[in-house]
Protein backbone atom coordinates (compact mmCIF):
# COMPACT_ATOMS: atom_id res chain seq x y z
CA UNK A 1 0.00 0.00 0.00
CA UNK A 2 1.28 3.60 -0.98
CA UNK A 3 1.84 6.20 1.84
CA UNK A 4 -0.42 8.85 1.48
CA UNK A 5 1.87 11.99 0.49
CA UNK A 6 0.88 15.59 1.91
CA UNK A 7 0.40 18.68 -0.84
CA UNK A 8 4.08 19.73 0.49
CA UNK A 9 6.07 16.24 -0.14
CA UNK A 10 4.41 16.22 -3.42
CA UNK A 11 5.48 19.62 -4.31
CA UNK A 12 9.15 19.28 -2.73
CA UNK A 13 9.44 16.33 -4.69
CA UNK A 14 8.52 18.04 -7.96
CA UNK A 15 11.10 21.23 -6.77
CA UNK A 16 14.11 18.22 -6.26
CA UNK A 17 13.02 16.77 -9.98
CA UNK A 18 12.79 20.07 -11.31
CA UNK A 19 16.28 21.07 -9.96
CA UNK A 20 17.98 17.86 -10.85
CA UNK A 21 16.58 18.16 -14.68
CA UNK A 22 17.87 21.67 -14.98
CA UNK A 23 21.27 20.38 -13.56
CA UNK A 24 21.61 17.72 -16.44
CA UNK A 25 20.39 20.49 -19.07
CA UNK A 26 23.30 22.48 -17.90
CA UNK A 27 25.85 20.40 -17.56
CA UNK A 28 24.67 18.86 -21.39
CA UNK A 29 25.22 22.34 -22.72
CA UNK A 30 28.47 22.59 -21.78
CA UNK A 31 29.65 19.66 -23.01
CA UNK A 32 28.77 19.57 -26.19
CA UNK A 33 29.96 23.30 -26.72
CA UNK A 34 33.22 22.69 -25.43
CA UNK A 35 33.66 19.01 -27.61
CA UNK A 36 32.31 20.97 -30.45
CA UNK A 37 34.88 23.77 -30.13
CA UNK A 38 37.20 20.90 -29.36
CA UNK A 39 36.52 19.37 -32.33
CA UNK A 40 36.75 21.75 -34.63
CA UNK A 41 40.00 23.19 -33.53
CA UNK A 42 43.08 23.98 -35.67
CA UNK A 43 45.45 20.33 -35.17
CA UNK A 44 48.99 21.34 -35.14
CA UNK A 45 48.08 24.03 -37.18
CA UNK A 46 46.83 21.65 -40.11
CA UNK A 47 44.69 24.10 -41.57
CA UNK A 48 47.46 26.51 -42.55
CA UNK A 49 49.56 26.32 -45.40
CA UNK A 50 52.51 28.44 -46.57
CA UNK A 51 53.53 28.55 -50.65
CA UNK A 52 55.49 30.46 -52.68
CA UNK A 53 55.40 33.14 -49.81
CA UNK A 54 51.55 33.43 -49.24
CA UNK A 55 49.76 31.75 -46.27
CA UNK A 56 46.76 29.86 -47.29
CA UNK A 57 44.23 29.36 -44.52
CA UNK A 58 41.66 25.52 -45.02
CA UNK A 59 37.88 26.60 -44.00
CA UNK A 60 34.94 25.42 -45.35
CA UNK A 61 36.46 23.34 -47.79
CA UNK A 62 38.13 25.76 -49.34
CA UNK A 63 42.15 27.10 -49.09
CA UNK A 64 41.22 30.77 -48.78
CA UNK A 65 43.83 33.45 -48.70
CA UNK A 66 43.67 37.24 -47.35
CA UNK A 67 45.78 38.84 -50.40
CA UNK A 68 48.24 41.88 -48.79
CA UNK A 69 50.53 43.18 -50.68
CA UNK A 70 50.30 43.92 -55.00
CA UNK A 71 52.00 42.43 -57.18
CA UNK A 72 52.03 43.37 -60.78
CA UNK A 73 48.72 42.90 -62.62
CA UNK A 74 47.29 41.93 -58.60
CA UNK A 75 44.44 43.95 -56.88
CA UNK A 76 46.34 46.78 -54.75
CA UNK A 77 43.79 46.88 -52.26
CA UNK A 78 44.75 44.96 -49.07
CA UNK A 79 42.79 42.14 -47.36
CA UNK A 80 40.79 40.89 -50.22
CA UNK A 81 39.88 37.04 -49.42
CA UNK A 82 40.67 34.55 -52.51
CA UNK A 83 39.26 31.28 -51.63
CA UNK A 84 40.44 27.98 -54.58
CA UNK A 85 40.12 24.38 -54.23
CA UNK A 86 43.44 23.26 -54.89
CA UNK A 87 46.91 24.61 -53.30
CA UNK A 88 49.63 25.93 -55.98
CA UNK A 89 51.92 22.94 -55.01
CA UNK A 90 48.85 20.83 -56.59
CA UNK A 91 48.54 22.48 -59.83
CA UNK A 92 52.39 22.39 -60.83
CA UNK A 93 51.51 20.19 -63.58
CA UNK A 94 49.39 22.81 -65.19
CA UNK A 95 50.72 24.60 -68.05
CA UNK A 96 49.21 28.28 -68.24
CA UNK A 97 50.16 30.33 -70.83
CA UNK A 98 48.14 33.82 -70.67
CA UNK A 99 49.02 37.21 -71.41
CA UNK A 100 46.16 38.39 -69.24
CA UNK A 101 46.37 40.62 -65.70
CA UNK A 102 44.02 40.95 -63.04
CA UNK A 103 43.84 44.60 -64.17
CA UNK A 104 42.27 43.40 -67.60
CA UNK A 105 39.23 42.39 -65.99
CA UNK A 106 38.40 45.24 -63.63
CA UNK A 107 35.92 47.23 -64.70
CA UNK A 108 34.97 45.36 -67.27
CA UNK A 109 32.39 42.84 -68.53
CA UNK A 110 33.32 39.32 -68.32
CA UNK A 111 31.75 37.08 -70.53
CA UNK A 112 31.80 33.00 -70.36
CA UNK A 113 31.37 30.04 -73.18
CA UNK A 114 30.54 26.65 -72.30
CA UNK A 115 29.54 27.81 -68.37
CA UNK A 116 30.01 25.22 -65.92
CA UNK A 117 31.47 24.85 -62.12
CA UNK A 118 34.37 26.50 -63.21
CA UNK A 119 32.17 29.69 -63.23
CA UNK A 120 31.14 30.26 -59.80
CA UNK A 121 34.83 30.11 -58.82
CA UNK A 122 35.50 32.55 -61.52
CA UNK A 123 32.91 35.17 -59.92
CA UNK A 124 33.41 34.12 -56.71
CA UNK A 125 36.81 35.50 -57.15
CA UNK A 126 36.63 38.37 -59.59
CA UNK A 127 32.90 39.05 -59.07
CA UNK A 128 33.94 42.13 -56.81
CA UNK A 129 36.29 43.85 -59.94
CA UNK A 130 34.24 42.73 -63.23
CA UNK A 131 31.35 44.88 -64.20
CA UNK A 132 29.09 42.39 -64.68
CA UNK A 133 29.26 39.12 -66.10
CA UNK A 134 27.17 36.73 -69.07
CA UNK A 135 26.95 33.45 -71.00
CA UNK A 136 28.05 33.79 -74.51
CA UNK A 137 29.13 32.10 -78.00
CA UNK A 138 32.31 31.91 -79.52
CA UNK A 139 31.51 34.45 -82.69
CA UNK A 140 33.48 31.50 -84.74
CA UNK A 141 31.05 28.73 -83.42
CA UNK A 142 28.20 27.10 -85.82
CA UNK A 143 25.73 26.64 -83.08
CA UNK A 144 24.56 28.90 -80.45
CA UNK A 145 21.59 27.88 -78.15
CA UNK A 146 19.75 30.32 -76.68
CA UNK A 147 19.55 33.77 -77.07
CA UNK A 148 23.13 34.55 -76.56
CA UNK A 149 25.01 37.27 -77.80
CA UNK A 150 28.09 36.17 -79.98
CA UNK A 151 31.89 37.32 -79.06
CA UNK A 152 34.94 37.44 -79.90
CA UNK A 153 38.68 37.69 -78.51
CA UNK A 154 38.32 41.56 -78.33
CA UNK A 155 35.65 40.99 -75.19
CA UNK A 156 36.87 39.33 -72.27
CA UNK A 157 36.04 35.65 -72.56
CA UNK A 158 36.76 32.65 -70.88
CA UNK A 159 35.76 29.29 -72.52
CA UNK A 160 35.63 26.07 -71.40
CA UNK A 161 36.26 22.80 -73.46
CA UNK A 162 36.52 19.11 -72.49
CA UNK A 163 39.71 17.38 -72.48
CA UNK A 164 41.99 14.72 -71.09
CA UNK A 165 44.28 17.30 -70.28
CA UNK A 166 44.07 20.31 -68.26
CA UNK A 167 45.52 23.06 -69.55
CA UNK A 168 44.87 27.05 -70.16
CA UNK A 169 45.91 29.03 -72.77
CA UNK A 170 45.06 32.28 -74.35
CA UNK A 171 44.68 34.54 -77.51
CA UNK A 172 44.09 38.09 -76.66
CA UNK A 173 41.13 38.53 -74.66
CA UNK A 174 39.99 34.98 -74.84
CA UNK A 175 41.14 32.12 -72.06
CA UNK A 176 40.85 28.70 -72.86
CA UNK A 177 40.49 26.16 -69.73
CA UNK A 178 40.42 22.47 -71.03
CA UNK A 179 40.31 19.10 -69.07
CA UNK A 180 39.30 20.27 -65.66
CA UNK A 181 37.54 23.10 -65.23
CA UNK A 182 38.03 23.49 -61.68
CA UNK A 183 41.94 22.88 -61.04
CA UNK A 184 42.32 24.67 -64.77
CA UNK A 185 40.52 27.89 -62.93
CA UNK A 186 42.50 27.68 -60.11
CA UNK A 187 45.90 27.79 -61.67
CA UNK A 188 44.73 30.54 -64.10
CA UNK A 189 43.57 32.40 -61.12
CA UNK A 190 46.87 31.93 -59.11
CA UNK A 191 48.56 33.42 -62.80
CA UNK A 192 46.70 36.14 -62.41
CA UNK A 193 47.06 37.72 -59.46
CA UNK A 194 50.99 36.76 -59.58
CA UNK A 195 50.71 33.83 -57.28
């Protein structure tokens, strides 16, 4: 048989509960902000990378780097934030042959053939310095889908083509990026800006 409990046992009892639930809430809180902030912690200072002279900084996936300094052809104003995929040590292999500056595109519009990921690092880069930016054709190319205006080398274009080979190249105003599009931007973009 249960003990018959007065209205103040009940309620001291639902004061302890209350108290010992608020306790646990607590001390979950605090836990999992400190192992989350443990977690994601720099390791030995992994995330940081130094080439040819600039310190590249891994967040979100991305080796970003806070650009002091020009260089010729490089945006002179300090503390703009590059962000690419790949390191320079892992594009080596890429041949890039442009007569381009970062200079040529300020201002400017920017115009791109064949659009594909390739892009969005592209603008997310130069997006602050171009006018504005637009799908094109190649004025040399047969087909044209859509209702795209048709260019040639004396606009700034850069056009992407397939390949088992990633290279870039230019002629004039026009860049070609074959093979992969995203290592292919990267290493054009460390040309560039003198990197």
């Amino acid at each position: 048989m249960r003990r018959i409990k007065s209205i103040a046992d009940i309620e001291r009892a639902r004061r302890r509960n209350n108290i010992i639930m608020g306790v646990v809430m607590i001390l979950l809180l605090v836990v999992s902000t400190a192992g989350y902030s443990l977690m994601s912690a720099d390791k030995d200072s992994g995330n940081i990378v130094e080439e040819k002279g600039f310190e590249f900084v891994r967040d979100a996936g991305m080796w970003k780097l806070i650009f002091s300094g020009a260089r010729a052809g490089a945006p002179s104003e300090e503390g703009k934030i590059f962000a690419f995929q790949y390191l320079p040590s892992q594009l080596e292999d890429i041949d890039v042959n442009v007569s381009i500056e970062f200079g040529d595109y300020a201002g400017n519009a920017l115009y791109f053939v064949k659009a594909n990921e390739g892009t969005g690092e592209i603008l997310n880069n130069l997006g602050g310095y171009i006018l504005r930016y637009q799908e094109a054709c190649l004025g040399n190319e047969t087909t044209c889908e859509g209702n795209l205006p048709l260019k040639d080398c004396d606009s700034n274009l850069i056009i992407f083509n397939s390949g088992n080979t990633t290279k870039v190249y230019g002629d004039e105003n026009c860049v070609f990026i074959e093979g992969d599009s995203i290592k292919g931007v990267d290493a054009f973009l460390y040309d560039i800006l003198g990197i």
